[in-house]
C-alpha atoms as a PDB file:
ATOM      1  CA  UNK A   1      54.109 -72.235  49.787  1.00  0.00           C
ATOM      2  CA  UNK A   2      55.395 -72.788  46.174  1.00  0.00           C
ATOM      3  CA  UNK A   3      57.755 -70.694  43.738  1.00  0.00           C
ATOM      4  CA  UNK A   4      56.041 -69.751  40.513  1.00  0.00           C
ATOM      5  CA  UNK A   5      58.358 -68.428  37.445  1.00  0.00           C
ATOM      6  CA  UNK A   6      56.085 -66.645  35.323  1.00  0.00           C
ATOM      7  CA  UNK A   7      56.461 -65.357  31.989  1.00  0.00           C
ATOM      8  CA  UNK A   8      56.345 -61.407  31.840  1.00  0.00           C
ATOM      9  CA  UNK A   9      53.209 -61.717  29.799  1.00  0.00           C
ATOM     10  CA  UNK A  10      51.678 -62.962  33.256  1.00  0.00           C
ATOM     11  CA  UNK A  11      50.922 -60.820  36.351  1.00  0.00           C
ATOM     12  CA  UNK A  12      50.747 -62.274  39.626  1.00  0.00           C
ATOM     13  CA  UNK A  13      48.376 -60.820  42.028  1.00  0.00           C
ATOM     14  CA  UNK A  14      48.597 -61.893  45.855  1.00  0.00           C
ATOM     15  CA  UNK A  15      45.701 -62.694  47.862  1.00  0.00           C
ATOM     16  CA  UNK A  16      44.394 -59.034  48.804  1.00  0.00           C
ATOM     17  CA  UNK A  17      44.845 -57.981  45.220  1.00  0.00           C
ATOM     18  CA  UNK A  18      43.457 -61.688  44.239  1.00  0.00           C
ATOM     19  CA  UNK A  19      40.125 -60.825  46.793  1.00  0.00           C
ATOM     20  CA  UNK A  20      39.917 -56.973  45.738  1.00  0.00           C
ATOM     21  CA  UNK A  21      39.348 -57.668  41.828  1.00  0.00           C
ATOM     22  CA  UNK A  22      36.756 -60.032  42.624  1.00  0.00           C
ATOM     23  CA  UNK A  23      34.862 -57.510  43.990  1.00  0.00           C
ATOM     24  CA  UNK A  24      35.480 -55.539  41.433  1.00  0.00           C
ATOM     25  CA  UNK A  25      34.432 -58.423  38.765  1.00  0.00           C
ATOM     26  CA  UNK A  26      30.816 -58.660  40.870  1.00  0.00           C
ATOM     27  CA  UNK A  27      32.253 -61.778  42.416  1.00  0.00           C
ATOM     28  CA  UNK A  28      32.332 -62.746  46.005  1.00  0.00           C
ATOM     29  CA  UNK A  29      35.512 -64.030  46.943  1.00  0.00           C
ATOM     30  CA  UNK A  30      35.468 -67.067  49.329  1.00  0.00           C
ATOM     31  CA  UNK A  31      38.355 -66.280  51.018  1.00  0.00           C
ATOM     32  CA  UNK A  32      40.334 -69.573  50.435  1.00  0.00           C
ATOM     33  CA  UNK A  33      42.090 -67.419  47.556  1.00  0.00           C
ATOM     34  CA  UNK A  34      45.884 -67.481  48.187  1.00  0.00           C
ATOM     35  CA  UNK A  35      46.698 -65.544  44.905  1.00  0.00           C
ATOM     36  CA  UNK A  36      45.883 -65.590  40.783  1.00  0.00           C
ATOM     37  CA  UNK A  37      47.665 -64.929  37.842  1.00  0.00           C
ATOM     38  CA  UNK A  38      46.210 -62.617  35.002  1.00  0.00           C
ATOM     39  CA  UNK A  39      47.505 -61.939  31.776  1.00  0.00           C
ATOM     40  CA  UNK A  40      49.468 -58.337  31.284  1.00  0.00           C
ATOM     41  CA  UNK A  41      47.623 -58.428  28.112  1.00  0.00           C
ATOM     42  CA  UNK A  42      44.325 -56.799  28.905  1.00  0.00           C
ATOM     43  CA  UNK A  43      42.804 -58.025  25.596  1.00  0.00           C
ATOM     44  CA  UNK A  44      42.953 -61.622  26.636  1.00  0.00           C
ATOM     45  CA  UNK A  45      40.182 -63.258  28.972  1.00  0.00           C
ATOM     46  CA  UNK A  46      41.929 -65.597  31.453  1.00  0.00           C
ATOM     47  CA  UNK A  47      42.548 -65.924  35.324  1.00  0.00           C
ATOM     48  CA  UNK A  48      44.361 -68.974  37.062  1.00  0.00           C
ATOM     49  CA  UNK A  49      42.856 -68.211  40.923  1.00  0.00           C
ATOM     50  CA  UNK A  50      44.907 -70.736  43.290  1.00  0.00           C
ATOM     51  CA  UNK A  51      43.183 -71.458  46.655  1.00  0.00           C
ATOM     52  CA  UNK A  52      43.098 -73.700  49.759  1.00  0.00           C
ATOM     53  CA  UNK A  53      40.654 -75.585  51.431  1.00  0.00           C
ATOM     54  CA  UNK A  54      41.872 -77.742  54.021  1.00  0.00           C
ATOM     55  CA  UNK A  55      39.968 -80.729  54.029  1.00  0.00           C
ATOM     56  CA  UNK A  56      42.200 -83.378  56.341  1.00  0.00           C
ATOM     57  CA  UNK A  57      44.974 -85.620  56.291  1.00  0.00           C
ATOM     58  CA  UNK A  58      45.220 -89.314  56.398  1.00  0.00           C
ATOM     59  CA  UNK A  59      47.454 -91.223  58.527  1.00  0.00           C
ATOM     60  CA  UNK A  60      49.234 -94.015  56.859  1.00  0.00           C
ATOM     61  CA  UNK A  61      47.991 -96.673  58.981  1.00  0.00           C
ATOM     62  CA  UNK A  62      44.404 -95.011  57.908  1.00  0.00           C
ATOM     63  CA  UNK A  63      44.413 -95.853  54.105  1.00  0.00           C
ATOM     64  CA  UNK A  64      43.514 -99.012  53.809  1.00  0.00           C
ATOM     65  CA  UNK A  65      39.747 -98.002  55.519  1.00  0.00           C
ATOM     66  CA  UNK A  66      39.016 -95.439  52.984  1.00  0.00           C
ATOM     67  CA  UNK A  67      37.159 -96.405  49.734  1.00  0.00           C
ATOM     68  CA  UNK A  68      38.044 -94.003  46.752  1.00  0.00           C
ATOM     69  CA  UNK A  69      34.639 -94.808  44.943  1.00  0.00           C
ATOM     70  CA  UNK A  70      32.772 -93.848  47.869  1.00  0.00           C
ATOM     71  CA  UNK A  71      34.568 -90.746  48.395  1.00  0.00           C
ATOM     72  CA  UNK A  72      33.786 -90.258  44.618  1.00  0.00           C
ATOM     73  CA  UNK A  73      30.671 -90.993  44.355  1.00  0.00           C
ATOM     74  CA  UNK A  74      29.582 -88.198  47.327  1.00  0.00           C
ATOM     75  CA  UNK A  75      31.309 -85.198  45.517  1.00  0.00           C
END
């Protein structure tokens, strides 16, 4: 997990809280939401929403096999 030092003009919600406003936006979470940060001013129209999707790792010995444009070019 990481360390986040916000400002106090930011709120950090944590991953229920991150979920419930979603709903409450008409959004459908995904679930891969680990938390967000709002602004406390309720005037201004922003959201960072942090999530995680675990898509693999690569051995070392693995890297030289993989082609980045390929990868690319399929997302």
């Amino acid at each position: 997990m990481a360390t986040l030092n916000l400002d106090p003009s930011m709120v950090f919600l944590n991953k229920e809280d991150t979920m419930q406003i979603a709903k409450d936006n008409n959004d459908t979470p995904s679930g891969d939401e680990l938390g967000s940060i709002y602004p406390a001013d309720e005037n201004q129209m922003w959201e960072v929403i942090f999530s995680y999707e675990e898509t693999g790792h690569i051995k070392d010995d693995e890297k030289e096999e993989i082609n980045a444009d390929d990868i690319l070019e399929s997302w």
